[in-house]
N, C-alpha and C. Protein backbone atom coordinates (compact mmCIF):
# COMPACT_ATOMS: atom_id res chain seq x y z
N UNK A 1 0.85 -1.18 0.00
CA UNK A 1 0.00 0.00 0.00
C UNK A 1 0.89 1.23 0.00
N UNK A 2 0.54 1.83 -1.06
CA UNK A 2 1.40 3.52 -0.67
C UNK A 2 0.84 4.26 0.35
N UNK A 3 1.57 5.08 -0.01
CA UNK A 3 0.67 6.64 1.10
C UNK A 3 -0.12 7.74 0.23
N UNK A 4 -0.32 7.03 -0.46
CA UNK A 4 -1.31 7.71 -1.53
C UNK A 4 -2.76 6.87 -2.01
N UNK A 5 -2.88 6.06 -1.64
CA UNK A 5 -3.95 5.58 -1.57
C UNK A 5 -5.34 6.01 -1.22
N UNK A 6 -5.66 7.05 -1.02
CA UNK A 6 -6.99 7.47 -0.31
C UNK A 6 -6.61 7.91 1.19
N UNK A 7 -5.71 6.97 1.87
CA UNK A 7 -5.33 8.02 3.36
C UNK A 7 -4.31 8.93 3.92
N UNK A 8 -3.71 9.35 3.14
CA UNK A 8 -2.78 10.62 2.80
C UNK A 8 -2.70 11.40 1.80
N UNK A 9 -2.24 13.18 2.12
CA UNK A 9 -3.26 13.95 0.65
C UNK A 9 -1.39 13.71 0.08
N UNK A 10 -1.62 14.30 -0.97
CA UNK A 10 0.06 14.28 -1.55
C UNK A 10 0.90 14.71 -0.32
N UNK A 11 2.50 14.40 -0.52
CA UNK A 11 3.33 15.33 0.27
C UNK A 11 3.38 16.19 0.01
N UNK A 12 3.31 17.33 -0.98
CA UNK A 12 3.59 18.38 -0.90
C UNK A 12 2.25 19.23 -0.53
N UNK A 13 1.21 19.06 -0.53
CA UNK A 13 0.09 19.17 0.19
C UNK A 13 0.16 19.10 1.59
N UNK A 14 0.81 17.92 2.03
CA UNK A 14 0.65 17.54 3.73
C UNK A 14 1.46 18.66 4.10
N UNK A 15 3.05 18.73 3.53
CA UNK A 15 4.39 19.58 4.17
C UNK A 15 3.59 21.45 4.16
N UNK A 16 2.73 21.95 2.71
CA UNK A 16 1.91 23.30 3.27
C UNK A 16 1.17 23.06 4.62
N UNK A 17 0.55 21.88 4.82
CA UNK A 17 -0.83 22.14 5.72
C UNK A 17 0.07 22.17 7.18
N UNK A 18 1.00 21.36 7.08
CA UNK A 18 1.83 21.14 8.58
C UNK A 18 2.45 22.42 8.66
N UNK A 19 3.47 23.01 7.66
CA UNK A 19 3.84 24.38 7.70
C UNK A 19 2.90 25.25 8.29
N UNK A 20 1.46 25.57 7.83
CA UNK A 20 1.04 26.32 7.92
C UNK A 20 0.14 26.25 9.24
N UNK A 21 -0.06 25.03 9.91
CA UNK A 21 -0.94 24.72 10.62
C UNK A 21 0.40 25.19 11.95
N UNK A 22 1.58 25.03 11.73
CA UNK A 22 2.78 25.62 12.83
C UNK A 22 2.84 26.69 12.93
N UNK A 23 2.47 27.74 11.45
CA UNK A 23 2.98 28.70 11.52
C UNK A 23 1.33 29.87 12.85
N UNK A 24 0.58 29.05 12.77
CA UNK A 24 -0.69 29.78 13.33
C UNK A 24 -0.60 29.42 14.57
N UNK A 25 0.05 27.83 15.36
CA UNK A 25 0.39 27.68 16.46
C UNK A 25 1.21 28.82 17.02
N UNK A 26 2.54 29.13 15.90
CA UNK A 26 3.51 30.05 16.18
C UNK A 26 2.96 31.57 17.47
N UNK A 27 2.31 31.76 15.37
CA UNK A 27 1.40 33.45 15.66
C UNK A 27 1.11 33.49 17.06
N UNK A 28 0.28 32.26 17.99
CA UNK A 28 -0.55 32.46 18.58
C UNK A 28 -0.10 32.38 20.01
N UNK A 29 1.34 31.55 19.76
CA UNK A 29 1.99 31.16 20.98
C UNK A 29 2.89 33.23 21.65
N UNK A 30 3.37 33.71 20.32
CA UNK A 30 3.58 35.28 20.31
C UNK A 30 2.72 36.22 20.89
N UNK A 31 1.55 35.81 20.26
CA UNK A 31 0.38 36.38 20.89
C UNK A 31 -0.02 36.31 22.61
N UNK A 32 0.68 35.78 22.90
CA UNK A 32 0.50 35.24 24.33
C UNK A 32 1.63 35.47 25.33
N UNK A 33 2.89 36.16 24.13
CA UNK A 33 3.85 36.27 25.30
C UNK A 33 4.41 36.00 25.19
N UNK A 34 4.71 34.85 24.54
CA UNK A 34 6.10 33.80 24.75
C UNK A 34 7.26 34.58 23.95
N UNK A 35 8.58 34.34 23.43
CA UNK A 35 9.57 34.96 22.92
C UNK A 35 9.21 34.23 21.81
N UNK A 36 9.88 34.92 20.74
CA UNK A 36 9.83 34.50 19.64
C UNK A 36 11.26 33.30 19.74
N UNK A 37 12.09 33.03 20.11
CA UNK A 37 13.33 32.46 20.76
C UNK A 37 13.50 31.23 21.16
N UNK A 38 11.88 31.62 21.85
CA UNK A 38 11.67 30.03 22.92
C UNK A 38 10.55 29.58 22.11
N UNK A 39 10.15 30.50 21.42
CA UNK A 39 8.99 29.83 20.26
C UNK A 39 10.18 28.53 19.32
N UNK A 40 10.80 29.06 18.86
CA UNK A 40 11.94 28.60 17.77
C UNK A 40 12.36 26.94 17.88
N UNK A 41 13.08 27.47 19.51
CA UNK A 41 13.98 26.36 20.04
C UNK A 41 13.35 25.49 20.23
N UNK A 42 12.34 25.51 20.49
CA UNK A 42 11.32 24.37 21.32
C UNK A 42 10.93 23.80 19.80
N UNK A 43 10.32 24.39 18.77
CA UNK A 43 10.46 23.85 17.92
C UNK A 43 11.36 22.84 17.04
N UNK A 44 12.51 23.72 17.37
CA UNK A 44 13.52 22.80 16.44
C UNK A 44 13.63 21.50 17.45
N UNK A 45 13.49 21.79 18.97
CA UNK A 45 13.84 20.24 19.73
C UNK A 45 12.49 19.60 19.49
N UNK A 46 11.36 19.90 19.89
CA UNK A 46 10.32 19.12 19.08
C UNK A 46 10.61 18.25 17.52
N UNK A 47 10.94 18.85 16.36
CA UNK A 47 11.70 18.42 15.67
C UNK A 47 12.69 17.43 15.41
N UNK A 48 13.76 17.61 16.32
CA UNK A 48 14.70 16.99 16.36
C UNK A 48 14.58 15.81 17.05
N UNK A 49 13.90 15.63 18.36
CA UNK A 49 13.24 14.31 18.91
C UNK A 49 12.75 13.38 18.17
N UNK A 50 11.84 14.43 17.57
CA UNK A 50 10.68 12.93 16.56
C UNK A 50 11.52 12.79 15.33
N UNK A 51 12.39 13.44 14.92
CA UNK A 51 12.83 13.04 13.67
C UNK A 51 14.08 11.25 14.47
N UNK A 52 14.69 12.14 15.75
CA UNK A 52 15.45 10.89 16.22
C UNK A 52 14.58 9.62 16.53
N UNK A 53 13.71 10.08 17.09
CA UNK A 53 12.87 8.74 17.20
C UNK A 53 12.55 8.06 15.91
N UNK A 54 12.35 8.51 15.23
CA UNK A 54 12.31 7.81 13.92
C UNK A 54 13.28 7.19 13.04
N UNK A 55 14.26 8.18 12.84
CA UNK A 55 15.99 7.95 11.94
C UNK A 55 16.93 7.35 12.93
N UNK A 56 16.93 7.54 14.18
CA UNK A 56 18.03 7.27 15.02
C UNK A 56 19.21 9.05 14.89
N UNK A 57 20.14 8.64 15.86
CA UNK A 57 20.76 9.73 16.42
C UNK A 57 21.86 9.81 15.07
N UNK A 58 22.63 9.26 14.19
CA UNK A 58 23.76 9.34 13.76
C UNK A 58 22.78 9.46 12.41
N UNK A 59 21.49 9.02 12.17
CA UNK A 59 21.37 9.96 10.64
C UNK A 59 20.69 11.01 10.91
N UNK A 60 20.10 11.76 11.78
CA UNK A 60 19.66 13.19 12.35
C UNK A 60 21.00 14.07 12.35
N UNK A 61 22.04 13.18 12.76
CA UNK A 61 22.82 14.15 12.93
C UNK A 61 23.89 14.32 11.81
N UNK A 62 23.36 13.45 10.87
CA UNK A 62 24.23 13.71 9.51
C UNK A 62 23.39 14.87 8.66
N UNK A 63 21.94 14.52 8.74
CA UNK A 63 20.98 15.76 7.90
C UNK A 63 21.25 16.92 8.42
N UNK A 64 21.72 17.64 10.13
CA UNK A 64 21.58 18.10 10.54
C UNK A 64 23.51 19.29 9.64
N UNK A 65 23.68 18.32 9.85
CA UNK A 65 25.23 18.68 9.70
C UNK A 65 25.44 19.91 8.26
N UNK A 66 24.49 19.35 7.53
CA UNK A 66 24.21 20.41 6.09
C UNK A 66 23.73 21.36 5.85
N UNK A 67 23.27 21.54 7.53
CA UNK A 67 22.18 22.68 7.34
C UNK A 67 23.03 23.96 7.48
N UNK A 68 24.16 23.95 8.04
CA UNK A 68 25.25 25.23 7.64
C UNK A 68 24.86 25.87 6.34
N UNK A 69 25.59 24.34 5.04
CA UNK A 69 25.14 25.33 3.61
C UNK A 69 23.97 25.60 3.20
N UNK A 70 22.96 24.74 3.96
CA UNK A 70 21.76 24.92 3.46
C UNK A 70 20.71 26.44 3.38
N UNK A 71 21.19 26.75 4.93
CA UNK A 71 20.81 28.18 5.15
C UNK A 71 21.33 28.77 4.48
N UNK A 72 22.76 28.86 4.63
CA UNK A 72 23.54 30.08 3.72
C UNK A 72 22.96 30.18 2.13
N UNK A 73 22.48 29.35 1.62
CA UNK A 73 22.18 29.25 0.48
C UNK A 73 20.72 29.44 0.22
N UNK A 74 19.94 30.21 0.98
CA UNK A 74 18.74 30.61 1.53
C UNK A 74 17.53 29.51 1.27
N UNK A 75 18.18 28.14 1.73
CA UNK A 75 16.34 27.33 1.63
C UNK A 75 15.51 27.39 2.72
N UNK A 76 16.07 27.84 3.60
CA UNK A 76 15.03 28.32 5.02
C UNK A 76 14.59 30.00 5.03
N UNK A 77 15.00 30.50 4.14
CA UNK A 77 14.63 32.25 3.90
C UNK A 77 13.25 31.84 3.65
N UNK A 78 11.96 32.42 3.89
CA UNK A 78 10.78 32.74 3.73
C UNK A 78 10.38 34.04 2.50
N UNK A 79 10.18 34.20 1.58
CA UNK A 79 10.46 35.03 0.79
C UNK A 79 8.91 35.71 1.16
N UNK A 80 8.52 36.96 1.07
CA UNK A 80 7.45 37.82 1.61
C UNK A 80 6.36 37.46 0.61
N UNK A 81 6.58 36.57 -0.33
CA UNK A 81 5.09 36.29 -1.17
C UNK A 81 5.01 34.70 -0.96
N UNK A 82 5.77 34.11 -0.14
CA UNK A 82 5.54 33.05 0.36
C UNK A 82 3.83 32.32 0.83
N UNK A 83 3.19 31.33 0.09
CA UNK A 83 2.12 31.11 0.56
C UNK A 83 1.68 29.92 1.81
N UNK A 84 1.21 30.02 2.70
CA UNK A 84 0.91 28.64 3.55
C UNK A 84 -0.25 28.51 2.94
């Protein structure tokens, strides 16, 4: 059975709705006070847990390792016509 079968929408469908469904958690967690900082971090360790729970520690920390050039090379820049 794929993951396309009727009980998952495409990935690139799922990766907007999760983006965007974080980014309103985000808004809302700001809205309330929190730092934008501790908004972040907690994220990325949220992140980084479930991705280890899943991959294990030594391939998290090989994906992790790229993300130097990755930023520099702006794939985490949000560009201002960006849609969720």
């Amino acid at each position: 059975m794929s993951d396309n079968d009727g009980q998952f929408l495409p990935e690139d469908e799922q990766k907007r709705m999760a983006l965007r469904m974080i980014l309103e958690v985000w808004e809302d967690a700001l809205a309330q006070g929190v730092a934008a900082e501790m908004v972040a971090s907690s994220a990325i360790f949220a992140a980084l847990t479930d991705m280890i729970e899943s991959y294990g520690e030594e391939t998290v920390a090989e994906m992790v390792a790229e993300w130097p050039h990755r930023i520099r090379e702006g794939e985490f820049t949000l560009s201002d016509d960006a849609q969720f």
